[in-house]
Protein backbone atom coordinates (compact mmCIF):
# COMPACT_ATOMS: atom_id res chain seq x y z
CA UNK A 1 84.37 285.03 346.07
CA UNK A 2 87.79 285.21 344.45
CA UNK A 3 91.25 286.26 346.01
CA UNK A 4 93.16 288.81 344.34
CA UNK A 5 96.80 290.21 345.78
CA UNK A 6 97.94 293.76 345.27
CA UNK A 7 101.07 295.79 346.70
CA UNK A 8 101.22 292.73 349.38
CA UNK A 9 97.39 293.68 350.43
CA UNK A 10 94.74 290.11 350.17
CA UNK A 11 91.67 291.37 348.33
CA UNK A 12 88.98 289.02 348.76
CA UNK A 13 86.02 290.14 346.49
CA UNK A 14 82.15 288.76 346.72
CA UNK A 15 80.05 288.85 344.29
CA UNK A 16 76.17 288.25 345.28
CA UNK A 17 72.60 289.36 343.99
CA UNK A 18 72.07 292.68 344.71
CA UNK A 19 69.43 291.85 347.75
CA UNK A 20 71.85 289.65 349.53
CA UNK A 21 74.95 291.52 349.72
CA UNK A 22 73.31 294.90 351.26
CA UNK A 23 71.61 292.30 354.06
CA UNK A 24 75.18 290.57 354.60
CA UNK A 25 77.03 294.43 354.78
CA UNK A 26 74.28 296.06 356.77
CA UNK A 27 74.61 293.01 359.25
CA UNK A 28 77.97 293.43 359.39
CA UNK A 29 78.60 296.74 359.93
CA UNK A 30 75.46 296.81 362.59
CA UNK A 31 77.13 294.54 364.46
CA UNK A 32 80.83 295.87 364.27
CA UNK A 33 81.42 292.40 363.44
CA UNK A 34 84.41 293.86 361.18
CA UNK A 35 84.31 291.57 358.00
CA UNK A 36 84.75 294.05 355.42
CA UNK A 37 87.15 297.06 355.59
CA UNK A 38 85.60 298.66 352.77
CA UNK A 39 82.39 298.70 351.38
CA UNK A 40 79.64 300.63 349.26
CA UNK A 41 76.19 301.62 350.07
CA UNK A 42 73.93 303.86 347.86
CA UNK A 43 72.39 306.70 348.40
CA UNK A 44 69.61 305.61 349.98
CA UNK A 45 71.36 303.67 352.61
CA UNK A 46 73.80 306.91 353.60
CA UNK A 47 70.91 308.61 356.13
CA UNK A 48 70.48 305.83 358.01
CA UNK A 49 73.87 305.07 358.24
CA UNK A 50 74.52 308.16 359.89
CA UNK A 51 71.53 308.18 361.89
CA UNK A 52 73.00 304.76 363.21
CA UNK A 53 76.60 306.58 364.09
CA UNK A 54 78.06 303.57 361.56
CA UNK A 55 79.47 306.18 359.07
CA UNK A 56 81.13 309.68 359.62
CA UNK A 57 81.05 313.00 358.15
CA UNK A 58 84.14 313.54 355.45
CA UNK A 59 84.27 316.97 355.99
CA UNK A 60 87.18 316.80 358.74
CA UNK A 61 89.43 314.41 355.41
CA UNK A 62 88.39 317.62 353.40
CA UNK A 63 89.28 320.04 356.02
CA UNK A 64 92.85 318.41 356.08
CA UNK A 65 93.76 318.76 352.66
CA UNK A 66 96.03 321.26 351.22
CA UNK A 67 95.09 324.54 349.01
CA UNK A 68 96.18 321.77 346.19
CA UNK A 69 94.59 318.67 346.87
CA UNK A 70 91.31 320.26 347.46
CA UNK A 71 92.09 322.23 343.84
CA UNK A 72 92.86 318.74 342.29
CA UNK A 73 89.51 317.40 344.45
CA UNK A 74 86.85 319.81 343.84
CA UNK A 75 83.60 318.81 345.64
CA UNK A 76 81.90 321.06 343.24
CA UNK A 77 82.24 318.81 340.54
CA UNK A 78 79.91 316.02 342.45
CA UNK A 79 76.64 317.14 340.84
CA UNK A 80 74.71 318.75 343.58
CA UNK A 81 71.83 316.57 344.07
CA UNK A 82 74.33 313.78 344.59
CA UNK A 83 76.31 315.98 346.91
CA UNK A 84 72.79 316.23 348.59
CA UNK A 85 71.77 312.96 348.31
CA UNK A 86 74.77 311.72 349.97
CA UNK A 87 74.73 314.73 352.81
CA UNK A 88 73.33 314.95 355.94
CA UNK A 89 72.79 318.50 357.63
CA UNK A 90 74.70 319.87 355.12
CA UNK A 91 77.80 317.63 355.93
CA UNK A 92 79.30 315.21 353.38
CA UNK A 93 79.12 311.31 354.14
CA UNK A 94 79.72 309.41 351.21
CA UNK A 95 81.62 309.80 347.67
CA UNK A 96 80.13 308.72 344.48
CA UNK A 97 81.94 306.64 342.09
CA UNK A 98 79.30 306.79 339.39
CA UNK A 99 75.76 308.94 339.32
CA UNK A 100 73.52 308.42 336.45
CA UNK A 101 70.28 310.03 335.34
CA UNK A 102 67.56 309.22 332.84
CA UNK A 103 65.90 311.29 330.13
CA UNK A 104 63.23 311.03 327.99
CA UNK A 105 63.50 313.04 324.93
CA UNK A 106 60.21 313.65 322.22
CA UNK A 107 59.28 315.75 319.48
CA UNK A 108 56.25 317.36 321.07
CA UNK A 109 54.76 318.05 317.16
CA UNK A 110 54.50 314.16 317.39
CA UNK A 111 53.46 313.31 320.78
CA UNK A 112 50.32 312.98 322.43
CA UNK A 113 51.77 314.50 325.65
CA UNK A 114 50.56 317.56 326.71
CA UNK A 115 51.61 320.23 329.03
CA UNK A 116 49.80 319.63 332.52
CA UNK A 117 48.74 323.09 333.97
């Protein structure tokens, strides 16, 4: 853990393996317990987080916004299977700050894959 300071605010960052720091969040926010004001889950995590009432839809922030920050904020830039991914009932409940896909490219004239039928 470190301690940064910005704008007056105390930033107190944690840095732990992977497995240990979605145990420590998801205990804390299942308990309320309160130690972290913000924190990041995945997409996997975001269904049962709803179905657990600990996060809420976005879509009331969105309905807020003006004809220009929703312009400047276009939802339809997410990709839609993240959009989807992070959705529940068709309502928004998390915002990505990276997505990332994989590939495979080949030259099919030098591959042993074939088309499955």
């Amino acid at each position: 853990m470190n301690k940064l300071t910005i704008l007056d605010c105390q930033i107190l960052r944690f840095y732990l393996p992977e497995n240990e720091l979605r145990q420590k969040i998801t205990e804390d926010v299942s308990l309320g317990a309160g130690k972290f004001d913000v924190v990041t889950i995945g997409i996997l995590e975001v269904k049962n987080w709803v179905n657990y009432k600990w996060i809420l839809s976005l879509k009331p922030y969105f309905d807020k916004m003006t004809a220009n920050e929703k312009n400047a904020y276009d939802l339809e830039d997410i990709l839609k299977p993240v959009r989807d991914g992070l959705s529940v009932n068709d309502e928004l409940y998390a915002l990505p700050f990276y997505a990332e896909t994989s590939m495979i490219y080949f030259r099919n004239n030098k591959s042993k894959l074939t088309e499955r039928s």
